[in-house]
PDB file of N, CA and C in Angstrom:
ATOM      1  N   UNK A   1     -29.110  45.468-109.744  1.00  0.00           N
ATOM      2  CA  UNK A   1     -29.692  44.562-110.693  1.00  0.00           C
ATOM      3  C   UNK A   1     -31.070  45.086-111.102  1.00  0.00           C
ATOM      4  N   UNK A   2     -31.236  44.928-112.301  1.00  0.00           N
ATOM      5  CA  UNK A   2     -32.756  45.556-113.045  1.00  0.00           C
ATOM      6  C   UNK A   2     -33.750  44.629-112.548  1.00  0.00           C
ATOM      7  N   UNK A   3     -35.194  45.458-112.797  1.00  0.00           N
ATOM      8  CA  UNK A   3     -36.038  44.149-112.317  1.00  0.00           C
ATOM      9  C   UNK A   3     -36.698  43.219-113.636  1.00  0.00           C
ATOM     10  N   UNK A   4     -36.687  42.418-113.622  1.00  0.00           N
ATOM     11  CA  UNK A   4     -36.720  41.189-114.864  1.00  0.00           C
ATOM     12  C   UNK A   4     -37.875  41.505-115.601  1.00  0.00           C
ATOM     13  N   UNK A   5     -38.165  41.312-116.846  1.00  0.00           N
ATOM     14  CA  UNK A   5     -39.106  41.994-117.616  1.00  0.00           C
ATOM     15  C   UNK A   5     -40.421  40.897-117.556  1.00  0.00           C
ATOM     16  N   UNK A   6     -41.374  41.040-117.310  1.00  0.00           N
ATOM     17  CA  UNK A   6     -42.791  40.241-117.154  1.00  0.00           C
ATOM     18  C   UNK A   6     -43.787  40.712-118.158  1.00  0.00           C
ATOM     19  N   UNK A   7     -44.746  40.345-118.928  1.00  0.00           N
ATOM     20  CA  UNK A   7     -45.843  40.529-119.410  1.00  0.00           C
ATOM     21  C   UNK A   7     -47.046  41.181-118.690  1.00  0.00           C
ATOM     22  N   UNK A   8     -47.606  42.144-119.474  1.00  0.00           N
ATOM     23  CA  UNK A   8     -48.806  43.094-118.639  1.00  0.00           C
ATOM     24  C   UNK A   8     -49.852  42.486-118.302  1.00  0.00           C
ATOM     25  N   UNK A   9     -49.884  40.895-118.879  1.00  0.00           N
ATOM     26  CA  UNK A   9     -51.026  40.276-118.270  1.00  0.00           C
ATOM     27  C   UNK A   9     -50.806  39.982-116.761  1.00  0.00           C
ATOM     28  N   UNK A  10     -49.326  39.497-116.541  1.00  0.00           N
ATOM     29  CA  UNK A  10     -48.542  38.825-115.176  1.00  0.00           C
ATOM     30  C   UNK A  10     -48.734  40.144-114.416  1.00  0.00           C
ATOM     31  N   UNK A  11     -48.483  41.575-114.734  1.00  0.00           N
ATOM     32  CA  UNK A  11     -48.721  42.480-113.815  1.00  0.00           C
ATOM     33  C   UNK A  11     -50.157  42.735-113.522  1.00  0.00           C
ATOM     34  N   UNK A  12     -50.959  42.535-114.279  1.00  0.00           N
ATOM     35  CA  UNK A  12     -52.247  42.373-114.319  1.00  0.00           C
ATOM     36  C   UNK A  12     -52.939  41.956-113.078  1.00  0.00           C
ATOM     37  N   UNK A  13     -52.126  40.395-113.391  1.00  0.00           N
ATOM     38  CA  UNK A  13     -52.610  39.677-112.452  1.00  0.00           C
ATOM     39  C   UNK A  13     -51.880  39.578-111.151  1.00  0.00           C
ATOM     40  N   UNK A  14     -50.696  40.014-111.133  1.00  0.00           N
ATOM     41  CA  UNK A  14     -50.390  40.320-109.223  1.00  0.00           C
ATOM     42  C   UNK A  14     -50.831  41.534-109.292  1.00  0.00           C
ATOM     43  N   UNK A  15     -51.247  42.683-109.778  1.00  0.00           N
ATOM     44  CA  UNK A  15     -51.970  43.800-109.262  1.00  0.00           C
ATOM     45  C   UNK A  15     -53.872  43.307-108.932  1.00  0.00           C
ATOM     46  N   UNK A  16     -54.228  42.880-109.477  1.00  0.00           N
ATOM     47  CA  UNK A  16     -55.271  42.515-109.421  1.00  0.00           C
ATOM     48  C   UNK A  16     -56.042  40.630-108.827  1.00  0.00           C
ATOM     49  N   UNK A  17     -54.874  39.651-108.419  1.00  0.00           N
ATOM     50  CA  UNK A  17     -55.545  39.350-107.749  1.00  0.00           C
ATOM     51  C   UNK A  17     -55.486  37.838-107.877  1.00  0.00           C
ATOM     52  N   UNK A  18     -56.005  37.068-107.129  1.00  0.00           N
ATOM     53  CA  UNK A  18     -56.523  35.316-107.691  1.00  0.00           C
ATOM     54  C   UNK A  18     -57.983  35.450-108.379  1.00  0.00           C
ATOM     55  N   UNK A  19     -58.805  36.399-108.404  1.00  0.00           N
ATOM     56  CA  UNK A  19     -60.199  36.806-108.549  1.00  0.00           C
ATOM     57  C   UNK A  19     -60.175  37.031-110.233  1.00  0.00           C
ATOM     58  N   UNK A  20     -59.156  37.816-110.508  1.00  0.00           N
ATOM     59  CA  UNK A  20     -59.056  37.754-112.239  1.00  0.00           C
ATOM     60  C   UNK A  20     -58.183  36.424-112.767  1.00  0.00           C
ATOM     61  N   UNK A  21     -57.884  35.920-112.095  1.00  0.00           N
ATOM     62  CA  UNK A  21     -57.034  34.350-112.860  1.00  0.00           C
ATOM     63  C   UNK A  21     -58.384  33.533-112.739  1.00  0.00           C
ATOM     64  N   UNK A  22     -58.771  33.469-112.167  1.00  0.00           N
ATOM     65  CA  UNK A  22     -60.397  32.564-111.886  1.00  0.00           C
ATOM     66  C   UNK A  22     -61.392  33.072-113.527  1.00  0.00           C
ATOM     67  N   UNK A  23     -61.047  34.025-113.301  1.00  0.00           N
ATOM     68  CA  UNK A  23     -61.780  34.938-114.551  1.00  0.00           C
ATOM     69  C   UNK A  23     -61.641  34.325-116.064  1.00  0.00           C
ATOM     70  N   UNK A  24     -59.891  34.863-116.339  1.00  0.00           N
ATOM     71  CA  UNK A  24     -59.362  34.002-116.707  1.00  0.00           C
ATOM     72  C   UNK A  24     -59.748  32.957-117.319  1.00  0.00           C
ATOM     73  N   UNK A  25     -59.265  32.141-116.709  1.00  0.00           N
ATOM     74  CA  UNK A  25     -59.671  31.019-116.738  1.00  0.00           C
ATOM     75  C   UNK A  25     -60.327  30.442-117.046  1.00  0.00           C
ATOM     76  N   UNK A  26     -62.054  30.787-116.986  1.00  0.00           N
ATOM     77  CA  UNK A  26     -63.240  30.557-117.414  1.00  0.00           C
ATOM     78  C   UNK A  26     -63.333  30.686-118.709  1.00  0.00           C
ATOM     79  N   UNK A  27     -62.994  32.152-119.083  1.00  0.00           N
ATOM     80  CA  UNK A  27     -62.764  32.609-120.523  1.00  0.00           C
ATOM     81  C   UNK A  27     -61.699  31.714-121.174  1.00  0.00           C
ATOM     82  N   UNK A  28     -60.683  31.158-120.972  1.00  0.00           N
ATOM     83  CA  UNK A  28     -60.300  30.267-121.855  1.00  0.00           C
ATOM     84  C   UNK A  28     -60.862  28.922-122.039  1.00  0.00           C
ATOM     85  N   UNK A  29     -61.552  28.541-120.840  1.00  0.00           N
ATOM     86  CA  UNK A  29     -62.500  27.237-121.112  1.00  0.00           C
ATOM     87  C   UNK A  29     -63.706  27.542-121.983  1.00  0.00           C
ATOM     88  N   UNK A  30     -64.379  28.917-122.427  1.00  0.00           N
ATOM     89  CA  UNK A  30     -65.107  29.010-123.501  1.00  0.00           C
ATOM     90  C   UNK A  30     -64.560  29.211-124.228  1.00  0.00           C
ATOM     91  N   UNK A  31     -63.221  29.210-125.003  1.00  0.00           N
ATOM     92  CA  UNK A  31     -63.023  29.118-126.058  1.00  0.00           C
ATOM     93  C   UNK A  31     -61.852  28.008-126.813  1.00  0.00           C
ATOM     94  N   UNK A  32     -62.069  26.924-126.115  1.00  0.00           N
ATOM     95  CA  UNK A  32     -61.035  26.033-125.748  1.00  0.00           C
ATOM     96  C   UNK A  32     -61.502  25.120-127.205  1.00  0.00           C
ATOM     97  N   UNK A  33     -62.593  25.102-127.642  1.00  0.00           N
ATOM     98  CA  UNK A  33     -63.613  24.164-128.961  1.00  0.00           C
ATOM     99  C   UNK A  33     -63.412  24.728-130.092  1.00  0.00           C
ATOM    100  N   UNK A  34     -63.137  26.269-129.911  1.00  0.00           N
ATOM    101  CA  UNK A  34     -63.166  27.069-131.194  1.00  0.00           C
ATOM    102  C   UNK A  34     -62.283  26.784-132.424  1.00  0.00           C
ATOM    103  N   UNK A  35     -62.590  27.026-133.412  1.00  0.00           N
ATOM    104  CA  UNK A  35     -61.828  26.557-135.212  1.00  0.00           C
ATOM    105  C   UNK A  35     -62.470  27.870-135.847  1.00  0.00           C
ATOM    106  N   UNK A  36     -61.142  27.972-136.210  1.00  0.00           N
ATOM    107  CA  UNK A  36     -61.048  29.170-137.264  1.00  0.00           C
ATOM    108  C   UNK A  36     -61.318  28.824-139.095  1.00  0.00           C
ATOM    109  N   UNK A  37     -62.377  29.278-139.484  1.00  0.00           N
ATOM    110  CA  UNK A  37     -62.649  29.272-140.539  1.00  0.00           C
ATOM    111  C   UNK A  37     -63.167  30.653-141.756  1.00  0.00           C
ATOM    112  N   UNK A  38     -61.977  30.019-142.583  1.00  0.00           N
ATOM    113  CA  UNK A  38     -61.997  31.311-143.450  1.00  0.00           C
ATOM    114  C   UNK A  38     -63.041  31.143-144.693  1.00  0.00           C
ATOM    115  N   UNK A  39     -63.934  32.537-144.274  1.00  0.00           N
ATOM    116  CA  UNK A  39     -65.562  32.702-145.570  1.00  0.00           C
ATOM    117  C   UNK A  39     -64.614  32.704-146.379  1.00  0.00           C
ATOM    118  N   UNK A  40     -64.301  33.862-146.724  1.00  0.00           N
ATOM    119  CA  UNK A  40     -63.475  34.638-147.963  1.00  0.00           C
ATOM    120  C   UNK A  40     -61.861  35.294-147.838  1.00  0.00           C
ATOM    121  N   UNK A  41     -61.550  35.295-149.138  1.00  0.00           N
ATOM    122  CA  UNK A  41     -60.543  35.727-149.596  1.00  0.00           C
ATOM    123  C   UNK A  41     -60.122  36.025-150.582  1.00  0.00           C
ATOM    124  N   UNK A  42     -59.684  37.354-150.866  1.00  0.00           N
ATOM    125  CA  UNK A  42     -59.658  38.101-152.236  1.00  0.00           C
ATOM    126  C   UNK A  42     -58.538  38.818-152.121  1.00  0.00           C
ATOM    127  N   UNK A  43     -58.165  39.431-152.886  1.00  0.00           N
ATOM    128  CA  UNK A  43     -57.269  40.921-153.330  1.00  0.00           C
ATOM    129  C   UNK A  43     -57.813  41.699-152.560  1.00  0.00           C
ATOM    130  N   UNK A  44     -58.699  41.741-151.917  1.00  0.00           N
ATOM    131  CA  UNK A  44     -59.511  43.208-151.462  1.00  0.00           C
ATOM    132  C   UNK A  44     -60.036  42.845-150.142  1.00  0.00           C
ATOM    133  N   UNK A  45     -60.326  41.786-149.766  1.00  0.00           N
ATOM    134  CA  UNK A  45     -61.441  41.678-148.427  1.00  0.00           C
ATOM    135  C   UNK A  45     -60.745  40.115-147.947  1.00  0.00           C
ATOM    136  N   UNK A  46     -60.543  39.976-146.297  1.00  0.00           N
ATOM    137  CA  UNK A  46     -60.125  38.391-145.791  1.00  0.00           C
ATOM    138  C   UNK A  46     -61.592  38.600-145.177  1.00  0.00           C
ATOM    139  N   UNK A  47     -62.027  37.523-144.598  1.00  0.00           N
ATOM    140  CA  UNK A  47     -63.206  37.734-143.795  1.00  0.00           C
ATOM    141  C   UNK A  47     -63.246  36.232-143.237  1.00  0.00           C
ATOM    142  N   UNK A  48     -62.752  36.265-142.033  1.00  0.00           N
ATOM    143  CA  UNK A  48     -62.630  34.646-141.124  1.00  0.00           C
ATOM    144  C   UNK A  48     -63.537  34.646-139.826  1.00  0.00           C
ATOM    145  N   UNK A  49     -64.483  33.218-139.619  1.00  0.00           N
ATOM    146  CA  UNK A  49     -65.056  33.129-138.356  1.00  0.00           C
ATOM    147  C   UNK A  49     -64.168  32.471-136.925  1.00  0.00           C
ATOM    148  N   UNK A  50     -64.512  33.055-136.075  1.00  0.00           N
ATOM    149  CA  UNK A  50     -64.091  31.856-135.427  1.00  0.00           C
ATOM    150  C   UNK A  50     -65.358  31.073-134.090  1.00  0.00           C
ATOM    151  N   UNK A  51     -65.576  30.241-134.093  1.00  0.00           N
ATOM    152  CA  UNK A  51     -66.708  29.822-133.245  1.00  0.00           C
ATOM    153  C   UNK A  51     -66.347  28.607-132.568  1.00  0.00           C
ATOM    154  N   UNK A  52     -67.379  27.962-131.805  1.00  0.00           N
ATOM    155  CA  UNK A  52     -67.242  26.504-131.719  1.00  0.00           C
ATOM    156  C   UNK A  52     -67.392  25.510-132.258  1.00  0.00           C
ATOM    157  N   UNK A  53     -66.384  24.866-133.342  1.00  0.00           N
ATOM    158  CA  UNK A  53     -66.629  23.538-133.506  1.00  0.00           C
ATOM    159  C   UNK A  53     -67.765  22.598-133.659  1.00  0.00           C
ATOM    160  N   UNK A  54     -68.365  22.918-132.813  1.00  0.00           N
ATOM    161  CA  UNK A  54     -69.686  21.780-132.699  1.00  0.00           C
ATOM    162  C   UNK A  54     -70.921  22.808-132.964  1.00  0.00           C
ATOM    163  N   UNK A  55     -70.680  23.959-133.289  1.00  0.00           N
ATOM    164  CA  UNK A  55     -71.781  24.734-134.115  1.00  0.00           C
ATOM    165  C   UNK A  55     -72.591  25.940-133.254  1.00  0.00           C
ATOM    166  N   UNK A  56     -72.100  25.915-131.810  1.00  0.00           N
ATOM    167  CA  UNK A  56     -72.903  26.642-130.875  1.00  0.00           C
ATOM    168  C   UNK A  56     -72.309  28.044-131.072  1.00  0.00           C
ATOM    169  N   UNK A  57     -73.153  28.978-131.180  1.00  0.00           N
ATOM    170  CA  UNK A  57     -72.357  30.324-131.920  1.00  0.00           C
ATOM    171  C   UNK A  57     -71.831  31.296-130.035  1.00  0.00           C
ATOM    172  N   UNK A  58     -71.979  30.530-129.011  1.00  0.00           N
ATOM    173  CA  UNK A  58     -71.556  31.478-128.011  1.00  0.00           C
ATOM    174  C   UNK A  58     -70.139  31.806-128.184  1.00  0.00           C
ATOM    175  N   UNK A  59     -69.971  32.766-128.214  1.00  0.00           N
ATOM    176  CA  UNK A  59     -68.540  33.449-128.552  1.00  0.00           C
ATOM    177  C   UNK A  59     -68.074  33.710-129.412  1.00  0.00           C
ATOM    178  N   UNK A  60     -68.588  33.317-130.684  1.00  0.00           N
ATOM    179  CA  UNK A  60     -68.653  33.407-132.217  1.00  0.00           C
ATOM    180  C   UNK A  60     -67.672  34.697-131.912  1.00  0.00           C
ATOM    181  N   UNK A  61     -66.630  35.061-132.765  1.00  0.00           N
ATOM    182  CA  UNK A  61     -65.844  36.336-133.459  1.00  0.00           C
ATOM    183  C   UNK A  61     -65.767  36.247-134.900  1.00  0.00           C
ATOM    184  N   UNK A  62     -66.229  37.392-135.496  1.00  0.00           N
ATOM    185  CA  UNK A  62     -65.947  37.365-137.064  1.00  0.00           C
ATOM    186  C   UNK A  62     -64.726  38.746-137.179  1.00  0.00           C
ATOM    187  N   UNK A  63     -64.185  38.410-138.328  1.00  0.00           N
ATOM    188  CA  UNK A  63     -62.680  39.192-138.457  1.00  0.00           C
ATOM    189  C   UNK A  63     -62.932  39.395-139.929  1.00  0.00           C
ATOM    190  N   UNK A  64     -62.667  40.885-140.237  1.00  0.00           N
ATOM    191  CA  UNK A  64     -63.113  41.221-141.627  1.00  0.00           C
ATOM    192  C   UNK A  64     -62.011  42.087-141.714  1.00  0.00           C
ATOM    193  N   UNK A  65     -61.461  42.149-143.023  1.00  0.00           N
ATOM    194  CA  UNK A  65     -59.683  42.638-142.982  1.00  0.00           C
ATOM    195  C   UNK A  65     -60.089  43.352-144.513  1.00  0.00           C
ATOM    196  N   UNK A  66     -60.298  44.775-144.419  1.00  0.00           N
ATOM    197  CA  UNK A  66     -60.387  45.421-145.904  1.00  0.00           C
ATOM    198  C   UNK A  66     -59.281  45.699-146.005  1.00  0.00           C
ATOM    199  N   UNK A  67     -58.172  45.134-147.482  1.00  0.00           N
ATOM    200  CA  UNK A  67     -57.162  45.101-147.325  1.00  0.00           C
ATOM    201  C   UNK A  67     -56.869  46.079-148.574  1.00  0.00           C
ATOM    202  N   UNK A  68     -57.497  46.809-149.098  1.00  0.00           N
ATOM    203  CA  UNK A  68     -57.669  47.941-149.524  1.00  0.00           C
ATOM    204  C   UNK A  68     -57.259  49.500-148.886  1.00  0.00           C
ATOM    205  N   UNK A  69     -58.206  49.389-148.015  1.00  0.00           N
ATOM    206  CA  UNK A  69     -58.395  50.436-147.270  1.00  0.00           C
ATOM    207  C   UNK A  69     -57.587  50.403-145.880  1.00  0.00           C
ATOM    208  N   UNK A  70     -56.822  49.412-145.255  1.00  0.00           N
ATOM    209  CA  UNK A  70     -56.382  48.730-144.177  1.00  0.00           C
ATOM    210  C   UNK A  70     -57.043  49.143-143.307  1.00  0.00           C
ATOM    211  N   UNK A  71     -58.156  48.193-143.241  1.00  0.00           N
ATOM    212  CA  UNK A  71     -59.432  48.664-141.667  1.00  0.00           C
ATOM    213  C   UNK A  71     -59.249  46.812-141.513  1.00  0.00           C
ATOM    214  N   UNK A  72     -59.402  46.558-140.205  1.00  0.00           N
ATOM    215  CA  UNK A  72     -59.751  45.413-139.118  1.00  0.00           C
ATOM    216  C   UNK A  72     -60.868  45.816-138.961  1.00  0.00           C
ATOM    217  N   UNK A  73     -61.876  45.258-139.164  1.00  0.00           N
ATOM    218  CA  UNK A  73     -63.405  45.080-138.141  1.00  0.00           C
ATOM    219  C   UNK A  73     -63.254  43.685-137.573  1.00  0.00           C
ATOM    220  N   UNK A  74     -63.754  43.825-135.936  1.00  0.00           N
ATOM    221  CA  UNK A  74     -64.157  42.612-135.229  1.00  0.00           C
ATOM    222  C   UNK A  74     -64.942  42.760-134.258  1.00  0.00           C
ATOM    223  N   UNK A  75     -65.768  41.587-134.816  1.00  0.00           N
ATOM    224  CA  UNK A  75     -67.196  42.032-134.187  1.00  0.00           C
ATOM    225  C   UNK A  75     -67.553  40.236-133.655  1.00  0.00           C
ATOM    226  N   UNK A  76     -68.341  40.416-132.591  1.00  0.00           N
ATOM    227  CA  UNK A  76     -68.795  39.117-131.947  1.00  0.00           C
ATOM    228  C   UNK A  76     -69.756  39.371-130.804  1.00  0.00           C
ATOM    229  N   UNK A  77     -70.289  38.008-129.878  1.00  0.00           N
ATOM    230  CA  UNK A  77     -70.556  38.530-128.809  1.00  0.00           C
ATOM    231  C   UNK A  77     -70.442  38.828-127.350  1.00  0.00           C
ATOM    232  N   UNK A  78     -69.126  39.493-127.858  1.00  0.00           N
ATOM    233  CA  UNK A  78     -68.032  40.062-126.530  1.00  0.00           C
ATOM    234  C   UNK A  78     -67.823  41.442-127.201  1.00  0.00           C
ATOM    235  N   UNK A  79     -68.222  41.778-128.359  1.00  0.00           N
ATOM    236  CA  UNK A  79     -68.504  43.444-128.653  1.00  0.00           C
ATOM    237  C   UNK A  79     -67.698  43.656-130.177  1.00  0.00           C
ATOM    238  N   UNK A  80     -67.285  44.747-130.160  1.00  0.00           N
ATOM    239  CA  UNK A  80     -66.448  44.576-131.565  1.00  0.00           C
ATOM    240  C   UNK A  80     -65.276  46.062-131.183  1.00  0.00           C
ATOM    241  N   UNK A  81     -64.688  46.147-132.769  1.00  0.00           N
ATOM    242  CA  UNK A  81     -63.420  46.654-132.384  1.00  0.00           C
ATOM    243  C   UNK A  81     -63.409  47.136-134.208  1.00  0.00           C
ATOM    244  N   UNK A  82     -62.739  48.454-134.518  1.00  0.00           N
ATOM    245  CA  UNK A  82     -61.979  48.883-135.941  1.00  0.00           C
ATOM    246  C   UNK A  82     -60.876  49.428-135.441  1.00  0.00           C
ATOM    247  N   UNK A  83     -59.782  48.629-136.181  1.00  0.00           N
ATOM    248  CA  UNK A  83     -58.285  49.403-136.436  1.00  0.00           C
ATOM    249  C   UNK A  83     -58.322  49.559-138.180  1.00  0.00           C
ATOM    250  N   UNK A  84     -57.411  50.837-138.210  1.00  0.00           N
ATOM    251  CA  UNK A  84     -57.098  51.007-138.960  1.00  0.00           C
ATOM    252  C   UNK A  84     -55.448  51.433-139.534  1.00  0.00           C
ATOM    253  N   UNK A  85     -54.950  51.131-140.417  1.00  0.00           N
ATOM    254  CA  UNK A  85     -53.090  51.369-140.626  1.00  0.00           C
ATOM    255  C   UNK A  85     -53.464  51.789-141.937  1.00  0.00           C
ATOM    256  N   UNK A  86     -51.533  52.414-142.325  1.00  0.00           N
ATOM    257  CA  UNK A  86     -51.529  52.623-143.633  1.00  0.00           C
ATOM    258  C   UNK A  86     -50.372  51.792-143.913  1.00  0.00           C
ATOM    259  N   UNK A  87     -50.161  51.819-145.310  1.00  0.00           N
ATOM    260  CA  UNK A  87     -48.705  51.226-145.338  1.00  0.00           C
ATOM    261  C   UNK A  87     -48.865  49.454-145.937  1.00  0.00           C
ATOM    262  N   UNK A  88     -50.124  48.853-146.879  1.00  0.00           N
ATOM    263  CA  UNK A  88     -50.484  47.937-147.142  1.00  0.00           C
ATOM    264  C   UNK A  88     -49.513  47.244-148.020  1.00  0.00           C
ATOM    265  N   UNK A  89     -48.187  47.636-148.347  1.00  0.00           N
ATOM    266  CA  UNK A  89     -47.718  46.662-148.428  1.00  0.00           C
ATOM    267  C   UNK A  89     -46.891  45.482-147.897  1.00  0.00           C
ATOM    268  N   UNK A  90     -46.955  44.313-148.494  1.00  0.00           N
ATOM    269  CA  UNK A  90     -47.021  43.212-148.139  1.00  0.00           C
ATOM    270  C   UNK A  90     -48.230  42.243-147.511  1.00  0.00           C
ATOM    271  N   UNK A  91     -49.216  42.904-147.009  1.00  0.00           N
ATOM    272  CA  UNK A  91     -50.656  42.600-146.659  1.00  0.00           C
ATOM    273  C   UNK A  91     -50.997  41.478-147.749  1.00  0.00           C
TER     274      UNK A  91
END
């Protein structure tokens, strides 16, 4: 019999522990308030926040989608990130 297929977070976390579910955990209670709100939207550029609700910018993520060029920027303060693809249609 094969062994049953699990998610890399679930291996994650029996390789690593009750110490990262605690972790975890925390991190989803800061972002448990958050609402996604979209600045803009065009032919060319999405650009959505996401923060807390009640206005406190800890954890703030902004998501900027050049849909031109197919670049992801995401940037916040947990760091940021660019992907880039080709192949924009349907975008």
């Amino acid at each position: 019999m094969s062994e049953p297929i699990i998610s890399p977070l679930a291996v994650y976390l029996k390789n690593n522990g009750e110490e990262k579910m605690i972790k975890l955990e925390r991190l989803a209670e800061s972002f448990k308030n958050h609402k996604a709100k979209i600045v803009h939207d065009d032919d060319k550029m999405f650009v959505m926040e996401w923060r807390n609700k009640n206005g406190i910018s800890s954890y703030a993520v902004k998501y900027i989608v050049d849909k031109v060029y197919g670049t992801l920027f995401v940037e916040g303060d947990l760091g940021f990130a660019i992907a880039c693809w080709y192949g924009m249609e349907g975008l």
